[in-house]
Protein backbone atom coordinates (compact mmCIF):
# COMPACT_ATOMS: atom_id res chain seq x y z
CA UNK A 1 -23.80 -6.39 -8.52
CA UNK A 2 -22.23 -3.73 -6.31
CA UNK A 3 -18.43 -2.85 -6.32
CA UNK A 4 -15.85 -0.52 -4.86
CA UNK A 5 -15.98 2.41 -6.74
CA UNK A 6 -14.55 4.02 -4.23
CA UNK A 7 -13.06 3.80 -0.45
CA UNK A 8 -15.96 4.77 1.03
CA UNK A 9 -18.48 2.19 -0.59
CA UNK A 10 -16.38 -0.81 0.15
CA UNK A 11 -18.09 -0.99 3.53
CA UNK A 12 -21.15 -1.46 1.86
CA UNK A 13 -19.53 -3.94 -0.95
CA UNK A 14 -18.49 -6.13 1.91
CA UNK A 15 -21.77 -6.38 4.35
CA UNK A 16 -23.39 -6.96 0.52
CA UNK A 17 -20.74 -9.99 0.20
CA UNK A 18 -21.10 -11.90 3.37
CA UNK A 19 -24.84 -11.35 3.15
CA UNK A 20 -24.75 -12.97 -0.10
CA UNK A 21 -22.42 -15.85 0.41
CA UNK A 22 -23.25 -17.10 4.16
CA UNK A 23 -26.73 -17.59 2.62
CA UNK A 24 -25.40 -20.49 0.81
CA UNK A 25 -22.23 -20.97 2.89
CA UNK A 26 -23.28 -23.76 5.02
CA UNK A 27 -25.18 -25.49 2.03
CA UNK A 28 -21.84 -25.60 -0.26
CA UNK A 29 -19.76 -26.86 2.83
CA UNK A 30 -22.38 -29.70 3.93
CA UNK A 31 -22.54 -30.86 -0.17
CA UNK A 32 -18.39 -30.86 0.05
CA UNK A 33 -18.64 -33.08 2.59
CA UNK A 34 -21.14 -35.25 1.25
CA UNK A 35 -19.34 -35.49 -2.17
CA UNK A 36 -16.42 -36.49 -0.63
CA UNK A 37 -14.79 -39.47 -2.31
CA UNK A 38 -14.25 -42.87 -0.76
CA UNK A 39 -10.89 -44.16 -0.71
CA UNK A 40 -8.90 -40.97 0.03
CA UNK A 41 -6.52 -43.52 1.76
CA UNK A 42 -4.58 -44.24 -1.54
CA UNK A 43 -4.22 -40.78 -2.73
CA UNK A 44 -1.51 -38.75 -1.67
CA UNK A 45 -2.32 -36.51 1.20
CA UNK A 46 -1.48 -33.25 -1.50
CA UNK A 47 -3.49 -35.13 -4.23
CA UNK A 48 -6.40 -35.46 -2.03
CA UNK A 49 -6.30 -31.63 -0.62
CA UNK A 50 -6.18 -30.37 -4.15
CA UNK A 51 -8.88 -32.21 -4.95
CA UNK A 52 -11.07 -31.11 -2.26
CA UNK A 53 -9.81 -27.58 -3.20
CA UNK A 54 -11.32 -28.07 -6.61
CA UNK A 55 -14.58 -29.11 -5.29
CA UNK A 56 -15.47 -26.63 -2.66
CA UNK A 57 -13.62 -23.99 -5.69
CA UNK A 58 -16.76 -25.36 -7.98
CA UNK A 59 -19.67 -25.69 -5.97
CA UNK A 60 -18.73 -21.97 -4.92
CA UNK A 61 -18.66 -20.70 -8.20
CA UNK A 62 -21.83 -22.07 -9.07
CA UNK A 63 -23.57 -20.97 -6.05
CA UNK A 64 -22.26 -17.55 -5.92
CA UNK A 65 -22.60 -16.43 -10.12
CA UNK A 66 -24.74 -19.62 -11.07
CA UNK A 67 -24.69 -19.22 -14.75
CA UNK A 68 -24.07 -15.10 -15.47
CA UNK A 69 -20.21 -15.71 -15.96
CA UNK A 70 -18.15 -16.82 -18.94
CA UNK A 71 -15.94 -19.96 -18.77
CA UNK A 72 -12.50 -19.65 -16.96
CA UNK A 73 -9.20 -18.94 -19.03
CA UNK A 74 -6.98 -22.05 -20.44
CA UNK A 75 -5.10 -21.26 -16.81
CA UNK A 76 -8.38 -21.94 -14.86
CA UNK A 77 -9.23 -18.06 -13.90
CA UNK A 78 -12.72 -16.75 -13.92
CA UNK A 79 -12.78 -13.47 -14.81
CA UNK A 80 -15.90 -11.20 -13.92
CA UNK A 81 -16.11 -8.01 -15.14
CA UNK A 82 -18.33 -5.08 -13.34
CA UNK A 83 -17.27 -1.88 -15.10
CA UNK A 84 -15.35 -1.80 -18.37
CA UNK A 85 -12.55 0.91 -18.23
CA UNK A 86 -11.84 2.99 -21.35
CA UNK A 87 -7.99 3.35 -20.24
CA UNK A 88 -4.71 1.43 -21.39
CA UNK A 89 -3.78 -2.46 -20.43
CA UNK A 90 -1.67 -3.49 -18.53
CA UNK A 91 1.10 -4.94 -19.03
CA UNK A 92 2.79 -7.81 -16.93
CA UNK A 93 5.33 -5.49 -15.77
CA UNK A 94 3.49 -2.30 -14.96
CA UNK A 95 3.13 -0.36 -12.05
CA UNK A 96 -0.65 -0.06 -10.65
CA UNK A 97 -2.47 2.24 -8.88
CA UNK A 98 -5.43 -0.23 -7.39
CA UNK A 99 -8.24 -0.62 -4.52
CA UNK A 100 -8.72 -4.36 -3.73
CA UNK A 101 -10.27 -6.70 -1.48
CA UNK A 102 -8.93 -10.29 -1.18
CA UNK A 103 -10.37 -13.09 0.41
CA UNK A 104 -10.16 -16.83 0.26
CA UNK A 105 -12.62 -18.87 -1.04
CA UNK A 106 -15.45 -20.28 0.24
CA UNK A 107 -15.97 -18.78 3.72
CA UNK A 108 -14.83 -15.63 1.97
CA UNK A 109 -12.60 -14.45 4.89
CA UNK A 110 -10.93 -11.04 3.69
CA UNK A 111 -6.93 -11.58 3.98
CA UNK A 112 -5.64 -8.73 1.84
CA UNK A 113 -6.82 -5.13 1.69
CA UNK A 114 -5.77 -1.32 2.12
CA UNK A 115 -9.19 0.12 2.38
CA UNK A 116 -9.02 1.03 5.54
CA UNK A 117 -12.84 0.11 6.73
CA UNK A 118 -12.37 -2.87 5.19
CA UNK A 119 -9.30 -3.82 7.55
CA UNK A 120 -11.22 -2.52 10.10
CA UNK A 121 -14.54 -4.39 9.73
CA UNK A 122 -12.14 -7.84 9.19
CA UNK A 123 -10.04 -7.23 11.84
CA UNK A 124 -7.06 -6.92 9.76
CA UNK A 125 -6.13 -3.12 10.52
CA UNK A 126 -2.34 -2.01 11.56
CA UNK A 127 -1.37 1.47 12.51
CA UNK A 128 1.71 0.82 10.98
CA UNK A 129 -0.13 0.27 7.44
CA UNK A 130 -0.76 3.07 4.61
CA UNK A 131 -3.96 2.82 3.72
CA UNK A 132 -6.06 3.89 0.66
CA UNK A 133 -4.97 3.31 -3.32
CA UNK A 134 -1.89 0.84 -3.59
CA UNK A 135 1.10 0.63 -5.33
CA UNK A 136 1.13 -2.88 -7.18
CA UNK A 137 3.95 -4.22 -9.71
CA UNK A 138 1.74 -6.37 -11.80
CA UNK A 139 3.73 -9.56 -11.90
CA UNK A 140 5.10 -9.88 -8.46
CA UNK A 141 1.64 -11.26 -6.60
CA UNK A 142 0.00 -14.34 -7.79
CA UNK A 143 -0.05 -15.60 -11.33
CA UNK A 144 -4.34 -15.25 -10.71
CA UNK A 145 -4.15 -11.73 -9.91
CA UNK A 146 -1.37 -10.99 -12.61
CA UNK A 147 -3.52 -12.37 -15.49
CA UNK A 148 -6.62 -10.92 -14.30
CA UNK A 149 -5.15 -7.66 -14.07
CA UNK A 150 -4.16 -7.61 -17.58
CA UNK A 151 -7.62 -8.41 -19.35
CA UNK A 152 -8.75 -4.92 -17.14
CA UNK A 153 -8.42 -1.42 -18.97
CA UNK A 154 -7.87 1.49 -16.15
CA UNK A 155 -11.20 2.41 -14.60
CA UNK A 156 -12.77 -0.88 -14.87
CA UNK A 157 -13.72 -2.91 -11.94
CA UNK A 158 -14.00 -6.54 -11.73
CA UNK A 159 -13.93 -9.67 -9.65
CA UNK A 160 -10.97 -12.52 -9.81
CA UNK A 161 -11.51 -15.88 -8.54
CA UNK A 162 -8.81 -18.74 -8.93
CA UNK A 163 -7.36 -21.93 -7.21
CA UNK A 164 -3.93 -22.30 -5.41
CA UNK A 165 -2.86 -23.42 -8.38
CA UNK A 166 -2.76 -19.70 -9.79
CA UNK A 167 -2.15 -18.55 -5.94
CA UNK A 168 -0.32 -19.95 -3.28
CA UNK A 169 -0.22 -22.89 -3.93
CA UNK A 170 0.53 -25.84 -1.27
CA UNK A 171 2.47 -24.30 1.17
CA UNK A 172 0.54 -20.87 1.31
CA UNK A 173 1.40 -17.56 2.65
CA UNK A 174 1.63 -15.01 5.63
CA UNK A 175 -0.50 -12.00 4.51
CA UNK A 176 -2.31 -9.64 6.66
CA UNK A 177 -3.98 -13.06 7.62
CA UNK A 178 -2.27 -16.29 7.26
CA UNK A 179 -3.21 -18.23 4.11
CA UNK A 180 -3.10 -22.46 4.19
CA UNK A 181 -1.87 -24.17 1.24
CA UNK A 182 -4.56 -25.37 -1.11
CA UNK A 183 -6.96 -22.32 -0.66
CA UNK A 184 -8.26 -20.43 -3.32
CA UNK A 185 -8.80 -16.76 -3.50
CA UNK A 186 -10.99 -13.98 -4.69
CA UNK A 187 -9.82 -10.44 -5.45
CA UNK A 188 -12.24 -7.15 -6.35
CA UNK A 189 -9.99 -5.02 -7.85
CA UNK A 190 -10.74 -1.33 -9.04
CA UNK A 191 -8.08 -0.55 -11.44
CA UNK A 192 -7.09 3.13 -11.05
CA UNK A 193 -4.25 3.71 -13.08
CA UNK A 194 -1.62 2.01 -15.27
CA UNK A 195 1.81 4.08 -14.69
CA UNK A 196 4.27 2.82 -17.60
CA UNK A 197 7.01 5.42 -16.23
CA UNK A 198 7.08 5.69 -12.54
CA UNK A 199 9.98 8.24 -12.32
CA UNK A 200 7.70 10.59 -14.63
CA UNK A 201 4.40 9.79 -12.47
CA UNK A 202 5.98 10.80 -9.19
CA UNK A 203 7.47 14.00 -10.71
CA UNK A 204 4.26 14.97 -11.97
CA UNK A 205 2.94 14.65 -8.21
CA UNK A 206 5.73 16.69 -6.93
CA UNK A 207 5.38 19.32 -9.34
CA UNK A 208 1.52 19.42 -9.08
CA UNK A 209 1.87 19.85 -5.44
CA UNK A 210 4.70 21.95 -5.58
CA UNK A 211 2.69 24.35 -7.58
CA UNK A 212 0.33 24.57 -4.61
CA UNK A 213 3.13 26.93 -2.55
CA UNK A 214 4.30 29.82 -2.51
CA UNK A 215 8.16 30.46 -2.31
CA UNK A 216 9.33 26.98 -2.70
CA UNK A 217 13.01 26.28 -3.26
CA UNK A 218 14.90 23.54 -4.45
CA UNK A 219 18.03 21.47 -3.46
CA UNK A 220 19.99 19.26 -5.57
CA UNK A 221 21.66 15.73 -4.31
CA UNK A 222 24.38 14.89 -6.74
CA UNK A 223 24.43 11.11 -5.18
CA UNK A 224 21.32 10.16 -6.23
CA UNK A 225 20.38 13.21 -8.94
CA UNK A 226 17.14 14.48 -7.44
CA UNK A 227 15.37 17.29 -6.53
CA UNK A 228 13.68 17.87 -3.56
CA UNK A 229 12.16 21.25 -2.39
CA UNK A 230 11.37 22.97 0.77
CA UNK A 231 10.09 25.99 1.98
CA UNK A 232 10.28 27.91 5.16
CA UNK A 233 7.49 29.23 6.15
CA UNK A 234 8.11 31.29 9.91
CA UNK A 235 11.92 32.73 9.25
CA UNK A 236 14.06 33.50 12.74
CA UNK A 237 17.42 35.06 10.93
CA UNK A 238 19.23 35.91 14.10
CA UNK A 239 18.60 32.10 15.12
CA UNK A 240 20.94 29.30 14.97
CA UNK A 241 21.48 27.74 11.81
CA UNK A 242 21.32 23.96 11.69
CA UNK A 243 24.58 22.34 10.12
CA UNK A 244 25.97 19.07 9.38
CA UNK A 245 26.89 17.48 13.01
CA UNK A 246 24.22 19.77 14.50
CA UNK A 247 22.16 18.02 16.99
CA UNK A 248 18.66 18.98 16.50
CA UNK A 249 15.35 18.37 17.91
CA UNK A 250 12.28 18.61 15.37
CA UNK A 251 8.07 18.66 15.60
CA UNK A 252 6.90 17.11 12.53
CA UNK A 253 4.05 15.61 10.96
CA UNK A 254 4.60 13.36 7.72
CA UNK A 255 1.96 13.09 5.35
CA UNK A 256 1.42 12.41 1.04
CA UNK A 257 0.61 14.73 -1.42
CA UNK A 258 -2.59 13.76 -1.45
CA UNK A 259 -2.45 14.19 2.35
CA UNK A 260 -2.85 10.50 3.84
CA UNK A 261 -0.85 11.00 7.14
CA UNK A 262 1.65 8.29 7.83
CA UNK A 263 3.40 9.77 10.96
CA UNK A 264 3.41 12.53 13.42
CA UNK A 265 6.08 13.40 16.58
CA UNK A 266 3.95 13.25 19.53
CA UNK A 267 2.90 16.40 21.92
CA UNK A 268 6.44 17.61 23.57
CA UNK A 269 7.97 14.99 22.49
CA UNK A 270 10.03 16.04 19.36
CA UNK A 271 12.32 13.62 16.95
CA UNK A 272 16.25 14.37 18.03
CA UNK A 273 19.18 13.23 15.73
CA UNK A 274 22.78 14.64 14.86
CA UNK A 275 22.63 16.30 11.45
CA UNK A 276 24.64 14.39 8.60
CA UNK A 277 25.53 11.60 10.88
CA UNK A 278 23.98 8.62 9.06
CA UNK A 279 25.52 6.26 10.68
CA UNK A 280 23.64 7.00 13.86
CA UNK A 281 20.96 4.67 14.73
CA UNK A 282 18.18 7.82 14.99
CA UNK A 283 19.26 8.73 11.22
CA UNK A 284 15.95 9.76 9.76
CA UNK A 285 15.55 9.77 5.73
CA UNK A 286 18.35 12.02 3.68
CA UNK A 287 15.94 14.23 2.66
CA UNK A 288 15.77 15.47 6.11
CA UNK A 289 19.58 15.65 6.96
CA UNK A 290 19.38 17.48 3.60
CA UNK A 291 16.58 19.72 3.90
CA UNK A 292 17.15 20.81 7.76
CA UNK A 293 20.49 22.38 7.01
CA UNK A 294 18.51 25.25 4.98
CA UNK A 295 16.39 26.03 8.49
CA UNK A 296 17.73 27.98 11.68
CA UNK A 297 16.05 27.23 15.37
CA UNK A 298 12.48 28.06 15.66
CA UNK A 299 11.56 28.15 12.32
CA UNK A 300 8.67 26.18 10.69
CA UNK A 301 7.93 24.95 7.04
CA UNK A 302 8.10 21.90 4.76
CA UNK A 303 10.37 19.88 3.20
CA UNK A 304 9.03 17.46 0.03
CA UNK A 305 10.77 14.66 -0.80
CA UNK A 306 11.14 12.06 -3.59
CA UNK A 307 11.49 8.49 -3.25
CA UNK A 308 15.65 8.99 -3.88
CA UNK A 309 15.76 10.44 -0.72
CA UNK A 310 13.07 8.76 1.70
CA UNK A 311 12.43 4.70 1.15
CA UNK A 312 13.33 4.56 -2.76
CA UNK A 313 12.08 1.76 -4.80
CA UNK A 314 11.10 -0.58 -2.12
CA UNK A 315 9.61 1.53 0.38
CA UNK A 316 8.77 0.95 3.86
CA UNK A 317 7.53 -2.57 5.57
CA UNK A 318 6.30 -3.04 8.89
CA UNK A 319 5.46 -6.51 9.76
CA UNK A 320 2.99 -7.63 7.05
CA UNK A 321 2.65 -4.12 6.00
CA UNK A 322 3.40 -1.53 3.87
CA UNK A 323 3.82 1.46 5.66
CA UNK A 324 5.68 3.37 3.07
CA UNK A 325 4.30 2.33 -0.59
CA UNK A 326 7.01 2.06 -3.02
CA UNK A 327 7.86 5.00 -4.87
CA UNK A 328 6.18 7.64 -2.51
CA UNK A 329 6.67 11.08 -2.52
CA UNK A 330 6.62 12.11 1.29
CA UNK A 331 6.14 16.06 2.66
CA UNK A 332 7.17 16.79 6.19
CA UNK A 333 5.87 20.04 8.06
CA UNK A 334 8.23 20.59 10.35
CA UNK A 335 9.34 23.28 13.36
CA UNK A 336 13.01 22.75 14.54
CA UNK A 337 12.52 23.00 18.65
CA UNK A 338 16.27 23.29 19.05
CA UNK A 339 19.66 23.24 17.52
CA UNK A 340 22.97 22.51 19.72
CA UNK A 341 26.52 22.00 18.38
CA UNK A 342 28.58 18.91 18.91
CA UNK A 343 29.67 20.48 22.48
CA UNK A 344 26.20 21.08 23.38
CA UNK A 345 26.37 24.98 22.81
CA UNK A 346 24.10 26.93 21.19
CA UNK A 347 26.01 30.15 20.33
CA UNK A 348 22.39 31.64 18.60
CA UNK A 349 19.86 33.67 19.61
CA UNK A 350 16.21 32.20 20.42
CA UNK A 351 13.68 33.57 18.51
CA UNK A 352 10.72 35.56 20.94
């Protein structure tokens, strides 16, 4: 069988999937029916959901791997493996760097991705998302997809199918697609890497990227005791130099290290906020109130930031959405358009 080895072949995995399973789709619905059992009157109306779960859960199964997978765990999980990794276990509590497709079983409509063709092709996509490899704390999903992902090794692939009973149980959930209670689910899941210190993987980005430029500085926030760096690329010395209460107007484009944009100021239209004010409604990240003080008007470069100082630990939601991962490492280039005082003056000169 076919997996996701990588963004660009889940496409492929997915026209592979519905081509397999609508083949015998409307075969394993019509037997449901049929095997339906009389006197669903006296059973509760959860009891008798559940049930019907179960059987459309089985007759899936059986259809879609007839007899090529093992038994499911004591907990009721089939595990399939497609590639063995070589890399550590996870833990319950790790961090994850994953690719995944989830669906519900068995009309296998895809509820849960960040492959961005995938969203696409299901009509899932968001602008607001952040697509490509995700950020997962193994343990805060499903008990399913926690316990699958800890028989994988890093670099293995592998399919997870399980019941609400290991999912969502009854009352279900609002993901990128609304799920009902009593559905069952099935996640591919490329396991990337297992990151057992997070503070240490994101300064390992930082530095690696860091090492990238030339004439990169540093500056130091004693409130939350990180670094972040910047450099300034297109210098204006006679220009105005941006200060706390400064009001400023900024062209930027915000993008990862590995250079997935997430946000861009549009064409004459540049971000404005007071410098230092964070009370102020427009009060971007503190990385930026930090990191524009070191630039004058007109001048151009980037600033890199770590989590401390953009959306920490939790990152950035939008609707169902991640739009910020957790943890993420964000670089800015920027060009400050203009730089007035809190009078509105602007006792510098403008660069030619």
């Amino acid at each position: 069988m076919l997996f996701l080895h990588n963004i660009l072949q889940s496409e492929r995995l997915v026209e592979m999937m519905k081509k397999r399973y609508m083949r015998s789709l409307t075969a394993l619905l019509t037997l449901g029916v049929l095997l339906l059992p009389t006197g669903c009157e006296e059973e509760s109306p959860g009891t008798a959901k559940r049930a019907q779960e179960q059987r459309f859960f089985d007759l899936y199964m059986a259809s879609t791997f007839m007899d090529t997978i093992e038994p499911p765990t004591a907990s009721g999980l089939y595990y399939v493996e497609v590639t063995e990794g070589t890399g550590d276990i996870p833990d319950s509590a790790d961090w994850l760097l994953v690719n995944y497709v989830g669906s519900t079983i068995p009309d296998d409509i895809v509820v849960d991705t960040y492959l961005e063709n995938v969203a696409r092709d299901n009509n899932i996509y968001s602008e607001n998302a952040m697509y490509g490899p995700f950020k997962l704390l193994n343990g805060t999903r499903t008990l399913g997809l926690t316990e699958g992902l800890m028989l994988m090794r890093k670099g293995g692939e592998a399919i997870l199918c399980f019941t609400s009973d290991l999912g969502y149980g009854s009352k279900g959930v609002d993901m990128m697609k609304s799920i009902s209670g009593y559905r069952s689910l099935r996640y591919e899941v490329e396991l990337l890497e297992v990151i057992k210190d997070m503070d240490a993987y994101e300064q390992a980005k930082i530095e690696a990227f860091v090492d990238t430029i030339a004439g990169a500085d540093t500056i130091h926030d004693p409130v939350t005791d990180a670094v972040m760096y910047y450099v300034v690329d297109e210098e204006y010395p006679d220009s105005t130099q941006v200060a706390n209460d400064s009001l400023v107007s900024v062209a930027y484009r915000g993008y990862l290290p590995d250079g997935r944009e997430f946000d861009a100021s549009s064409e004459g239209a540049p971000y404005e906020f007071p410098v230092g004010v964070y009370s102020d409604e427009r009060a971007p990240i503190l990385g930026w109130h930090l990191g524009l003080t070191r630039f004058r008007k007109g001048e151009k470069g980037r600033l890199i930031i770590p989590y401390q100082m953009a959306y920490g630990a939790l990152g950035r939601v939008s609707g169902q959405y991640f739009a910020i991962q957790p943890y993420e490492t964000l670089v800015f280039d920027i060009e400050v358009v203009s730089v007035s005082s809190n009078s509105g003056s602007d006792p510098g000169t403008d660069p030619e």
